[in-house]
N, C-alpha and C. Protein backbone atom coordinates (compact mmCIF):
# COMPACT_ATOMS: atom_id res chain seq x y z
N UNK A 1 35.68 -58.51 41.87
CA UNK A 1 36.14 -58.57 40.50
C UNK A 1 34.93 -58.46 39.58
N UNK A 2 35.04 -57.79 38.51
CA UNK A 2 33.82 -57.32 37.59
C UNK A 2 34.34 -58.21 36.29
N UNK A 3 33.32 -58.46 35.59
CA UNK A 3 33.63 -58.90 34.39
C UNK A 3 33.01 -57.82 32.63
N UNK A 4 33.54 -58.39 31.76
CA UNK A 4 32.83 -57.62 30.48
C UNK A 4 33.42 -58.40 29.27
N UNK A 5 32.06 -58.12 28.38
CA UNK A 5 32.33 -58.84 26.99
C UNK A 5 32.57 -57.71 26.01
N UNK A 6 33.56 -57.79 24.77
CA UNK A 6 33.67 -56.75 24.39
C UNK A 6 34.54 -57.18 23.15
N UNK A 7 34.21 -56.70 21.53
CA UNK A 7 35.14 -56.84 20.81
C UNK A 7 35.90 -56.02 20.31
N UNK A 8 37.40 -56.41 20.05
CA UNK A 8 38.11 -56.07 19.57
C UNK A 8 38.83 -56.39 18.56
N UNK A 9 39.37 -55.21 17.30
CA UNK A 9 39.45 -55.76 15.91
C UNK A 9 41.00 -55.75 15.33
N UNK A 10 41.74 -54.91 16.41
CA UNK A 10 43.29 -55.37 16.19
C UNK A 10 44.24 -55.35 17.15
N UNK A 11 45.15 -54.96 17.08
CA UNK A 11 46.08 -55.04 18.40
C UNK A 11 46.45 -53.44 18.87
N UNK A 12 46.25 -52.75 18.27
CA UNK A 12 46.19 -51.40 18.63
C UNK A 12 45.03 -50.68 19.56
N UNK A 13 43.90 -51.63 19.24
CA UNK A 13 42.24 -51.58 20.00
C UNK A 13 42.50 -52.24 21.42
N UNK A 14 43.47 -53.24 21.32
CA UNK A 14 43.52 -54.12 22.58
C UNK A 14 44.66 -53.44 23.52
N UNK A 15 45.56 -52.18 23.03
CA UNK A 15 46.73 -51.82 23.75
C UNK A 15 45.80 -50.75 24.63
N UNK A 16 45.28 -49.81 23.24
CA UNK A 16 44.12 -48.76 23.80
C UNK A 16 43.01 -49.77 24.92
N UNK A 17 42.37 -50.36 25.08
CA UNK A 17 41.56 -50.85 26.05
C UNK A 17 41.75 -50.86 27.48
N UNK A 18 43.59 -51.91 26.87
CA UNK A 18 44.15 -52.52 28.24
C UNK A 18 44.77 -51.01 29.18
N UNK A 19 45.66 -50.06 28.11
CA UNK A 19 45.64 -49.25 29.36
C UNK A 19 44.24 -48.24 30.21
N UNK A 20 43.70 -48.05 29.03
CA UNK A 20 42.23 -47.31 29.89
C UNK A 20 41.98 -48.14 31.17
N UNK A 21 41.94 -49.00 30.93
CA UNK A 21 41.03 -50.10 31.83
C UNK A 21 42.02 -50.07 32.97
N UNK A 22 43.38 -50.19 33.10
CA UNK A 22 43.90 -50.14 34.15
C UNK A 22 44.14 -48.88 35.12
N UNK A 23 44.47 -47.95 34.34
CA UNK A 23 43.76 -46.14 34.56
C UNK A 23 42.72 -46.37 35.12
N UNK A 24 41.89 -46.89 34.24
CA UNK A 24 40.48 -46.03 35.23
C UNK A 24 40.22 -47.14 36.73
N UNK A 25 40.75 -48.33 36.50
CA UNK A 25 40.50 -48.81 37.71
C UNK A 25 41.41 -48.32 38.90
N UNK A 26 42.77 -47.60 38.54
CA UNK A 26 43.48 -47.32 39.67
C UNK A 26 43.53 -45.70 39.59
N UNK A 27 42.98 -45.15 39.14
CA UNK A 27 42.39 -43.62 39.00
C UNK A 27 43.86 -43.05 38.67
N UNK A 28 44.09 -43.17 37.60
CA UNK A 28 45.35 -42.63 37.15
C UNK A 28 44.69 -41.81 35.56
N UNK A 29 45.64 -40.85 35.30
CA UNK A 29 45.44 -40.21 34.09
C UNK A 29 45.46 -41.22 33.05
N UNK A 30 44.82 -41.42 31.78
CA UNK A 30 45.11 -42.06 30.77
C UNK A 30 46.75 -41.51 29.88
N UNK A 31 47.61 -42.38 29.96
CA UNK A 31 48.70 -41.76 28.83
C UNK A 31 49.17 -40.67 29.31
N UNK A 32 49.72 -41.22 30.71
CA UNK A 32 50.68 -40.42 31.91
C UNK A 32 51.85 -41.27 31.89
N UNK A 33 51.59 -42.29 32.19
CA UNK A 33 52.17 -43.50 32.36
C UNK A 33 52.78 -44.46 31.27
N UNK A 34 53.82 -44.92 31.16
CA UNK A 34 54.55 -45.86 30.58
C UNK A 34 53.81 -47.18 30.57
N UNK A 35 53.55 -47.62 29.11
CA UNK A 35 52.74 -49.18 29.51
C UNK A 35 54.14 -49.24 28.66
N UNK A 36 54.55 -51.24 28.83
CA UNK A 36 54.89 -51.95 28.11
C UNK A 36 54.78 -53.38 28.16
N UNK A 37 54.56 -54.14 27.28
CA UNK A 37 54.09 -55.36 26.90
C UNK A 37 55.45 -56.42 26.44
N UNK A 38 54.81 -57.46 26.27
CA UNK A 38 55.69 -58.67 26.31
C UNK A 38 54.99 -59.87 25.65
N UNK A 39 55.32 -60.60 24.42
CA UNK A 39 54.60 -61.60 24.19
C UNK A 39 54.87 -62.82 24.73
N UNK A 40 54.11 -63.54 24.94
CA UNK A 40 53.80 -64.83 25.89
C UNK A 40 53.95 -65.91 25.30
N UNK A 41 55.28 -66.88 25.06
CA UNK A 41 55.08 -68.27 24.70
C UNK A 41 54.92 -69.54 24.86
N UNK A 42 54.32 -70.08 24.60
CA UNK A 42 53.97 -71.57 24.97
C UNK A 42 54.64 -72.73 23.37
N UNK A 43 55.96 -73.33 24.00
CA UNK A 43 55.94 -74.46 22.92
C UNK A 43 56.52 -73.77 21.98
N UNK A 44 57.20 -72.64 21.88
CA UNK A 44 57.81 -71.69 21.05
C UNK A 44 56.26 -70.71 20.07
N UNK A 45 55.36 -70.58 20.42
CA UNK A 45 54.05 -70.35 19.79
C UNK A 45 53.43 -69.30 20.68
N UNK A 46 53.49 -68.28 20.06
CA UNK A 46 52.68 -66.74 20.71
C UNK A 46 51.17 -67.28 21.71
N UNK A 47 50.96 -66.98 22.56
CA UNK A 47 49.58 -67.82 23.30
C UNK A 47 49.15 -66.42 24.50
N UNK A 48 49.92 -64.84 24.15
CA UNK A 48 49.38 -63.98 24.66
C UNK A 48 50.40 -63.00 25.33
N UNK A 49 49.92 -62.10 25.72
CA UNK A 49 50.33 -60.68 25.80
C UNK A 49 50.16 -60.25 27.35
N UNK A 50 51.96 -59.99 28.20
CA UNK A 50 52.09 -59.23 29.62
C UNK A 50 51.76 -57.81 29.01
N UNK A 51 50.87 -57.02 29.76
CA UNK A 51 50.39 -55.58 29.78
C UNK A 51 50.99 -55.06 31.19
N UNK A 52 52.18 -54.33 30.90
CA UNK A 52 52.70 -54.13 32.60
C UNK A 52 53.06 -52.11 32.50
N UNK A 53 52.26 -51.39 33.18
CA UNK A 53 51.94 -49.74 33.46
C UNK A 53 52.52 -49.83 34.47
N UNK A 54 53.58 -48.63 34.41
CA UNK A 54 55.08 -48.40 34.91
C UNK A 54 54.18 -46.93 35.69
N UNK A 55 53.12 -47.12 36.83
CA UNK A 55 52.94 -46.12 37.61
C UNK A 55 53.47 -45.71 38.41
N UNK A 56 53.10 -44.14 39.20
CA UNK A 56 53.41 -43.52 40.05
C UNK A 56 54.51 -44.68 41.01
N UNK A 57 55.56 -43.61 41.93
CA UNK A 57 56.14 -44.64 42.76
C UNK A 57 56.70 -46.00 42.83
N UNK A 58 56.87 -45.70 41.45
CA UNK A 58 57.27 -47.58 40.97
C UNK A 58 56.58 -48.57 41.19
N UNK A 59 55.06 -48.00 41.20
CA UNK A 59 53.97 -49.34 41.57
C UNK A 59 54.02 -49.85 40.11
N UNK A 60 53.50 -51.00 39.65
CA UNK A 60 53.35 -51.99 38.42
C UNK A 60 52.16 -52.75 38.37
N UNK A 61 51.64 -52.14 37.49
CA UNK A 61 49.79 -52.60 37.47
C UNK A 61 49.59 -53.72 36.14
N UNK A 62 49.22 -54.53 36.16
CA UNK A 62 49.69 -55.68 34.90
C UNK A 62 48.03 -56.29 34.67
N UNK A 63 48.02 -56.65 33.66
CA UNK A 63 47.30 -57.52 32.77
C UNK A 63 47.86 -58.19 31.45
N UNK A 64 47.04 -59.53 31.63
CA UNK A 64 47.49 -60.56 30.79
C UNK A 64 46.27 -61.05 29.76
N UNK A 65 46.77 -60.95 28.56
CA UNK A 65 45.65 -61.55 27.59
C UNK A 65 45.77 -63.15 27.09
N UNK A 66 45.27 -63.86 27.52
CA UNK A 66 45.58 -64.91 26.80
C UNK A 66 44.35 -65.63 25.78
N UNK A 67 45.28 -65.81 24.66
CA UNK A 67 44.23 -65.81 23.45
C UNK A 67 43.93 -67.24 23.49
N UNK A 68 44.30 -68.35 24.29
CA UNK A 68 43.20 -69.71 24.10
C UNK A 68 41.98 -69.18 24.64
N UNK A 69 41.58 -68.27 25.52
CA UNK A 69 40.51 -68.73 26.20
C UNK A 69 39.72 -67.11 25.87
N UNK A 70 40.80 -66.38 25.09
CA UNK A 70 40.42 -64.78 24.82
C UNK A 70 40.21 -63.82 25.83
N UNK A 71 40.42 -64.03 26.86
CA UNK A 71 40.55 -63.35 28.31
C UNK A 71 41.21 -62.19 28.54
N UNK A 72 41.31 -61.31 28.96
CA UNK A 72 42.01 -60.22 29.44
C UNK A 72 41.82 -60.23 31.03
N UNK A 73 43.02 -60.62 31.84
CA UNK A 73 42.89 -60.56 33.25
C UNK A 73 43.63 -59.78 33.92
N UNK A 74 43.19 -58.62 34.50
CA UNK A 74 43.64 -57.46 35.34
C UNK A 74 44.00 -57.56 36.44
N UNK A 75 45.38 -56.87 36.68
CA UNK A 75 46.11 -57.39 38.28
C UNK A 75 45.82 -56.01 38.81
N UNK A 76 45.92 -55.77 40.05
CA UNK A 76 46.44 -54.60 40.85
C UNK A 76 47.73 -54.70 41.04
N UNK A 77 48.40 -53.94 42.30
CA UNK A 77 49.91 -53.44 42.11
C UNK A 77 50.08 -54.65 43.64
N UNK A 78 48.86 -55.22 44.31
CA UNK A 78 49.46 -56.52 45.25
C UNK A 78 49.42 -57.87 44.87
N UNK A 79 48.88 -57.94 43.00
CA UNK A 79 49.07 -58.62 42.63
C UNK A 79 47.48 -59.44 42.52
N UNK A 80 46.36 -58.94 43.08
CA UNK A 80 45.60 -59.45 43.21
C UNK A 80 44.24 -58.78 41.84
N UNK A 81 43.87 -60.18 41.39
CA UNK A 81 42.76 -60.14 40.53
C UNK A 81 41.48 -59.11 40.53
N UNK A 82 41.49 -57.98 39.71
CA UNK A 82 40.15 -57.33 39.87
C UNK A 82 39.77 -57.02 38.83
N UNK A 83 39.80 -57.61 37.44
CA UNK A 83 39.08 -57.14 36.47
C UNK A 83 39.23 -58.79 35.50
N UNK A 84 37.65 -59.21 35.02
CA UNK A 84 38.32 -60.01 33.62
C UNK A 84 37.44 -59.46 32.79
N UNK A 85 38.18 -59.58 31.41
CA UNK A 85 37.34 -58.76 30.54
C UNK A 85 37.18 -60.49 29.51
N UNK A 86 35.98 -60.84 28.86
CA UNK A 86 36.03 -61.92 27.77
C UNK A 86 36.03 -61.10 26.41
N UNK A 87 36.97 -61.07 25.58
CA UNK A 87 36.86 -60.67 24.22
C UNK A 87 36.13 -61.57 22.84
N UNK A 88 35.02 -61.28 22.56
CA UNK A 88 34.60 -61.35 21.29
C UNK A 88 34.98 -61.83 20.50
N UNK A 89 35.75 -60.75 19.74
CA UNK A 89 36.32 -60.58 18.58
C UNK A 89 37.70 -60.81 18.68
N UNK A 90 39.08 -61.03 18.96
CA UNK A 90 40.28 -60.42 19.34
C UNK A 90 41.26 -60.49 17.84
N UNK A 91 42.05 -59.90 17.33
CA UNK A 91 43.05 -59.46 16.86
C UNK A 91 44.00 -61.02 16.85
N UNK A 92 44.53 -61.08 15.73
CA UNK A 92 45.53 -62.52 15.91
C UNK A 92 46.63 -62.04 16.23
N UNK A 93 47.32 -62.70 16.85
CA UNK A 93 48.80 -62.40 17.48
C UNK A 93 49.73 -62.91 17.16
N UNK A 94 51.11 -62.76 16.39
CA UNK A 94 52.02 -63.07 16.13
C UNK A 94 53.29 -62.59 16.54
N UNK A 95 54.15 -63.41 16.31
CA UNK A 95 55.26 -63.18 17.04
C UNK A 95 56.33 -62.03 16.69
N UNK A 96 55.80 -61.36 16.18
CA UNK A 96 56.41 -60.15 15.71
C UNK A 96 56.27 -58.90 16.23
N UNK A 97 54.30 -59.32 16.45
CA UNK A 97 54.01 -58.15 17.33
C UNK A 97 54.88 -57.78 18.40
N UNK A 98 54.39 -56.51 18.92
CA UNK A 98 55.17 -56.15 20.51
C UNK A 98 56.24 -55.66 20.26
């Protein structure tokens, strides 16, 4: 698992990131693929963002952002951890987004 620091300034920067990043780790075309997202609540209170890419063969490649700790954590399609990214800067999230 690799890590990276990196800011980001809205939620459109963080959609663009999250799918590159899962592309290029599973060698897929960029914006071939169907991403779609899901906001995350805790306590009725937005606390982060499912990133789930609807690849080849019905595999499902996911990452999760969660904004207490500003993290972006990258799954593969067995479910297993290979990317965290720490964000900087991140975009505020509300419940509207998505």
């Amino acid at each position: 698992m690799t890590a990276a620091s990196l800011p980001i300034h809205n939620l459109d920067d963080l959609r663009r990131y999250v799918h590159h990043t899962i592309c290029e780790y599973n060698e897929l075309e960029v914006n071939v693929f169907e991403i779609t997202e899901r906001i995350l609540l805790r306590a009725g209170k937005p606390c982060g963002v499912y990133f789930c890419l609807h690849g080849p063969r019905s595999v499902k490649l996911t990452a999760i952002w969660e904004t207490e700790s500003n993290t972006i954590l990258f799954y593969g399609s067995t479910g297993q951890r290979m990317h965290r990214t720490h964000l900087v800067a991140a975009p505020e999230l509300q419940s509207q987004a998505a």
